[in-house]
N, C-alpha and C. Protein backbone atom coordinates (compact mmCIF):
# COMPACT_ATOMS: atom_id res chain seq x y z
N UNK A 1 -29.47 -25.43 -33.41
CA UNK A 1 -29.66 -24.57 -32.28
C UNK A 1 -28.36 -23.79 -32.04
N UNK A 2 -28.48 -22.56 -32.17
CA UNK A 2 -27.07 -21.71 -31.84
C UNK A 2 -26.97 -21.51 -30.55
N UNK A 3 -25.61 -21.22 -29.59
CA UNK A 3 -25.09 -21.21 -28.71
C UNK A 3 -25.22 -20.02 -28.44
N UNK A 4 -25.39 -19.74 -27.16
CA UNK A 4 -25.59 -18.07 -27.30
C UNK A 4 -24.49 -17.31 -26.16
N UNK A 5 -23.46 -17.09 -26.42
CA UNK A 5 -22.35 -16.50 -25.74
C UNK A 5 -22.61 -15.73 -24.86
N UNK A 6 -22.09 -15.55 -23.19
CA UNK A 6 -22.32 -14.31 -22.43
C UNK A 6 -21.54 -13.26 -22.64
N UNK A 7 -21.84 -12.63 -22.36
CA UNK A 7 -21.30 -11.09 -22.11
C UNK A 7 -20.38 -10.94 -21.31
N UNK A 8 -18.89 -10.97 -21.08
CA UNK A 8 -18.20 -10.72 -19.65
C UNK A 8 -18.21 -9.28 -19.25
N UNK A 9 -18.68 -9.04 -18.28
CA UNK A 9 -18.45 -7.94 -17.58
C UNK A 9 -17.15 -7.70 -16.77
N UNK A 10 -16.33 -7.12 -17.02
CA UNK A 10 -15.41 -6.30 -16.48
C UNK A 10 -15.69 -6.61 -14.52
N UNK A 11 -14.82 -7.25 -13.85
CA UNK A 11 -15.03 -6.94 -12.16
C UNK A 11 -14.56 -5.56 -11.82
N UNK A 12 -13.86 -5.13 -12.88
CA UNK A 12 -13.36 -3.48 -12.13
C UNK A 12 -13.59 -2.62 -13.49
N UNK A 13 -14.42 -1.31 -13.25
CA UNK A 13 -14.45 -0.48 -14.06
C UNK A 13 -13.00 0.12 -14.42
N UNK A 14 -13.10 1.21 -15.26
CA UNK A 14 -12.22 2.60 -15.55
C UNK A 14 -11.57 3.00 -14.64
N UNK A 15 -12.72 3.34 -13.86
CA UNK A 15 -12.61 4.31 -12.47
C UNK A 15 -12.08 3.59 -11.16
N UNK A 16 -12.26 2.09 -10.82
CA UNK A 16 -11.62 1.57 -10.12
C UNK A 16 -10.50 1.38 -10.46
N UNK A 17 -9.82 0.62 -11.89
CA UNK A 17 -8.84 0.58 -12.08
C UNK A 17 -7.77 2.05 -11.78
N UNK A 18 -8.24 3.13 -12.07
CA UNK A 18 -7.45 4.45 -11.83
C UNK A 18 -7.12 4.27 -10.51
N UNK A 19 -7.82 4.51 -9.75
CA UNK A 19 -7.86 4.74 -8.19
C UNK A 19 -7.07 3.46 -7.57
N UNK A 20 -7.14 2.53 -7.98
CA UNK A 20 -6.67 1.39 -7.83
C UNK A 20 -4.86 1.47 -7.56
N UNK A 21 -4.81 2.10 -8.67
CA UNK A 21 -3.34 2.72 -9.85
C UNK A 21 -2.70 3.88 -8.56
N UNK A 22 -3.74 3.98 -8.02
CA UNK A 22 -2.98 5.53 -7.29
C UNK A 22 -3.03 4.90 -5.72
N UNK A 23 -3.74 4.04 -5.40
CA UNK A 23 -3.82 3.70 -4.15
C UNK A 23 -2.15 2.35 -4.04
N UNK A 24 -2.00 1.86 -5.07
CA UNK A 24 -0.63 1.24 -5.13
C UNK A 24 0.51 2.21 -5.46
N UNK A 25 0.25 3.32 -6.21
CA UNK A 25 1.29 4.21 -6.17
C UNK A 25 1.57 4.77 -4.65
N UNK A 26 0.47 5.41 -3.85
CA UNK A 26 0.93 5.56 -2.90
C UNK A 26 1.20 5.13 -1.63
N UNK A 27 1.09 3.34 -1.68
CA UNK A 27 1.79 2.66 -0.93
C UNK A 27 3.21 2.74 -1.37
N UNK A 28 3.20 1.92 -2.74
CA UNK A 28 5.24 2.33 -2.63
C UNK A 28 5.74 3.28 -2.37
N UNK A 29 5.07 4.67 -2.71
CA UNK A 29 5.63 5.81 -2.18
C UNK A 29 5.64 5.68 -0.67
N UNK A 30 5.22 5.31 -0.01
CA UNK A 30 5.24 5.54 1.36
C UNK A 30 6.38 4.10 1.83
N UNK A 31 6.41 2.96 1.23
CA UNK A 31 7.54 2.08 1.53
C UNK A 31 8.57 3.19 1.61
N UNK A 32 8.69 3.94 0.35
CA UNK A 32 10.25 3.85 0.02
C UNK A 32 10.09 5.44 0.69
N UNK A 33 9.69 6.12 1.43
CA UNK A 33 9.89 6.84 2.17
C UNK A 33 10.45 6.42 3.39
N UNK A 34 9.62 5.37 3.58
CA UNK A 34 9.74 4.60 4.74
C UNK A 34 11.76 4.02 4.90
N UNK A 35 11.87 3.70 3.79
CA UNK A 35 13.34 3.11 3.84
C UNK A 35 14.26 4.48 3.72
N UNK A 36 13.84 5.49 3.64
CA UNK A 36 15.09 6.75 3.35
C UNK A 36 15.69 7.50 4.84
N UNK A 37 16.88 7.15 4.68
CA UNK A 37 17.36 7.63 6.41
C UNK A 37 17.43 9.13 6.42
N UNK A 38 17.70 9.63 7.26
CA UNK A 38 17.51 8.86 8.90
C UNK A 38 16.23 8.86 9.32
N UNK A 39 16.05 7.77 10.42
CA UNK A 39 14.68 7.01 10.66
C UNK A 39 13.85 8.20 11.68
N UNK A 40 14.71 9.25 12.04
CA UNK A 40 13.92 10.49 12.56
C UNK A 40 13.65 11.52 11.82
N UNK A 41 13.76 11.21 10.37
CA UNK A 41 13.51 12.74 9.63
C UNK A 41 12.04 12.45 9.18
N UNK A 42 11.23 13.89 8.52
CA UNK A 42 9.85 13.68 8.74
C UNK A 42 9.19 12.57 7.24
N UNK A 43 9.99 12.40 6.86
CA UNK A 43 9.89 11.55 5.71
C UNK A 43 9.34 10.18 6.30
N UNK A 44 10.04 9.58 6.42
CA UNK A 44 10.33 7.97 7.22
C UNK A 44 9.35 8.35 8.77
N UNK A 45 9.24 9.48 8.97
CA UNK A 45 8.86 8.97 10.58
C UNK A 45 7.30 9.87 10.90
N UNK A 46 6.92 11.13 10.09
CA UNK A 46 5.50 11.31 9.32
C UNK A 46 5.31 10.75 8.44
N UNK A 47 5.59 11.24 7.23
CA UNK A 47 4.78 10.89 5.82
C UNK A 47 4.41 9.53 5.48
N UNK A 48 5.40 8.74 5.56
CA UNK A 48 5.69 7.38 4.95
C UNK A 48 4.23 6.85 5.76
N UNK A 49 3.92 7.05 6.94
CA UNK A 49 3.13 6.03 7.54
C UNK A 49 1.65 6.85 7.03
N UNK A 50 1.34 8.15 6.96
CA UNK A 50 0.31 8.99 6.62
C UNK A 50 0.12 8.34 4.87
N UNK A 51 1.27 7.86 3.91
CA UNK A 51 0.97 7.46 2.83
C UNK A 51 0.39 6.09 3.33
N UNK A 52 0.88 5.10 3.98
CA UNK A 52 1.14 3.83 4.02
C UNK A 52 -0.80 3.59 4.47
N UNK A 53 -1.50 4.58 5.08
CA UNK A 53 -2.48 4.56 6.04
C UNK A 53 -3.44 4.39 5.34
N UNK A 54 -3.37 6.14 4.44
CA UNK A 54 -4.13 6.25 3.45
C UNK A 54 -4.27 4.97 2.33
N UNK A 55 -2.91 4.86 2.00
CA UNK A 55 -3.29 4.16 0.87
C UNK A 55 -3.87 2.49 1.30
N UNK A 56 -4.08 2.12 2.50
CA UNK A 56 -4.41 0.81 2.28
C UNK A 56 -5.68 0.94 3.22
N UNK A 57 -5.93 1.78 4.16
CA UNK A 57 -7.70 2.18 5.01
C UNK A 57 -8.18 2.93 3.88
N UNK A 58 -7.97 3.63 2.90
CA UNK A 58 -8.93 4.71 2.58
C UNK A 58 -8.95 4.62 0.92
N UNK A 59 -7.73 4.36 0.75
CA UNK A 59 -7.78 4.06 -1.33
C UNK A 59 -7.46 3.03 -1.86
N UNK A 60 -7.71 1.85 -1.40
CA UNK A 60 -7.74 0.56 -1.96
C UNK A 60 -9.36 0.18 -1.43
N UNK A 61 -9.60 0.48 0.20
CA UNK A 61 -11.18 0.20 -0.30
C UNK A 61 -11.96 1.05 -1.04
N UNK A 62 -11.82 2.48 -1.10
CA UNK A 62 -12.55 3.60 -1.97
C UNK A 62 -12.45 2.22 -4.05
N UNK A 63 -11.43 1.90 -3.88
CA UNK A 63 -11.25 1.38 -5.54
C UNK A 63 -11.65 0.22 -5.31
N UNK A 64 -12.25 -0.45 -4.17
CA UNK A 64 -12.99 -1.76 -4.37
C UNK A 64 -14.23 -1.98 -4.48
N UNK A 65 -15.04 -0.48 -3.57
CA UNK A 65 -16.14 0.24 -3.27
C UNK A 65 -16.97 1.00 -4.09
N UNK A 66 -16.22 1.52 -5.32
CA UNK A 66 -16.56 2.53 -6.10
C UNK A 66 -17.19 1.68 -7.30
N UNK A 67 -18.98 2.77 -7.15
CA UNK A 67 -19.60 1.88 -8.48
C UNK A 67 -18.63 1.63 -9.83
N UNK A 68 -18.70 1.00 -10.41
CA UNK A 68 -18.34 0.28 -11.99
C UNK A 68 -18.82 1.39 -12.79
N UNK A 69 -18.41 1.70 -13.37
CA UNK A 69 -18.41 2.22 -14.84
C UNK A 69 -18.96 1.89 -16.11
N UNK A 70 -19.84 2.31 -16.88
CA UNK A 70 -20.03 1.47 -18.27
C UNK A 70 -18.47 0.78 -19.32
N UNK A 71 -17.82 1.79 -19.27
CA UNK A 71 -16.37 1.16 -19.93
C UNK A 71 -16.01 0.39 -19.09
N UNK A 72 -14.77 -0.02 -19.92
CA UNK A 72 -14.19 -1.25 -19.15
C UNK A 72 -12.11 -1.28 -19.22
């Protein structure tokens, strides 16, 4: 009687992994905005938190959310 092996499917497509890739890129970008003085310039005191927002409300769930892909 032969054994009959499953198939692993991939938990994250192509397309999550990308988005994934960009939603951690633009958290560190927004850390290390976050750390560049002075703490009133629009870097550190807009952007950093507009990256920091996006990237963890809007593009880490978009890349957890997003159908799978046939590749892997």
């Amino acid at each position: 009687m032969a054994v009959r092996r499953r198939r692993r499917v991939p938990l994250l497509g192509r397309r999550n992994k990308r988005v994934l890739w960009i939603a951690l890129s633009t958290i560190a970008l927004g850390y290390i905005f976050l750390s560049i003085p002075p703490a009133e310039g629009f870097l550190s005191l807009t952007l950093a938190p507009l990256l920091l927002v996006a990237g963890y409300c809007v593009l880490v769930p978009l890349a957890i959310l997003l159908g799978s892909d046939a590749g892997g």
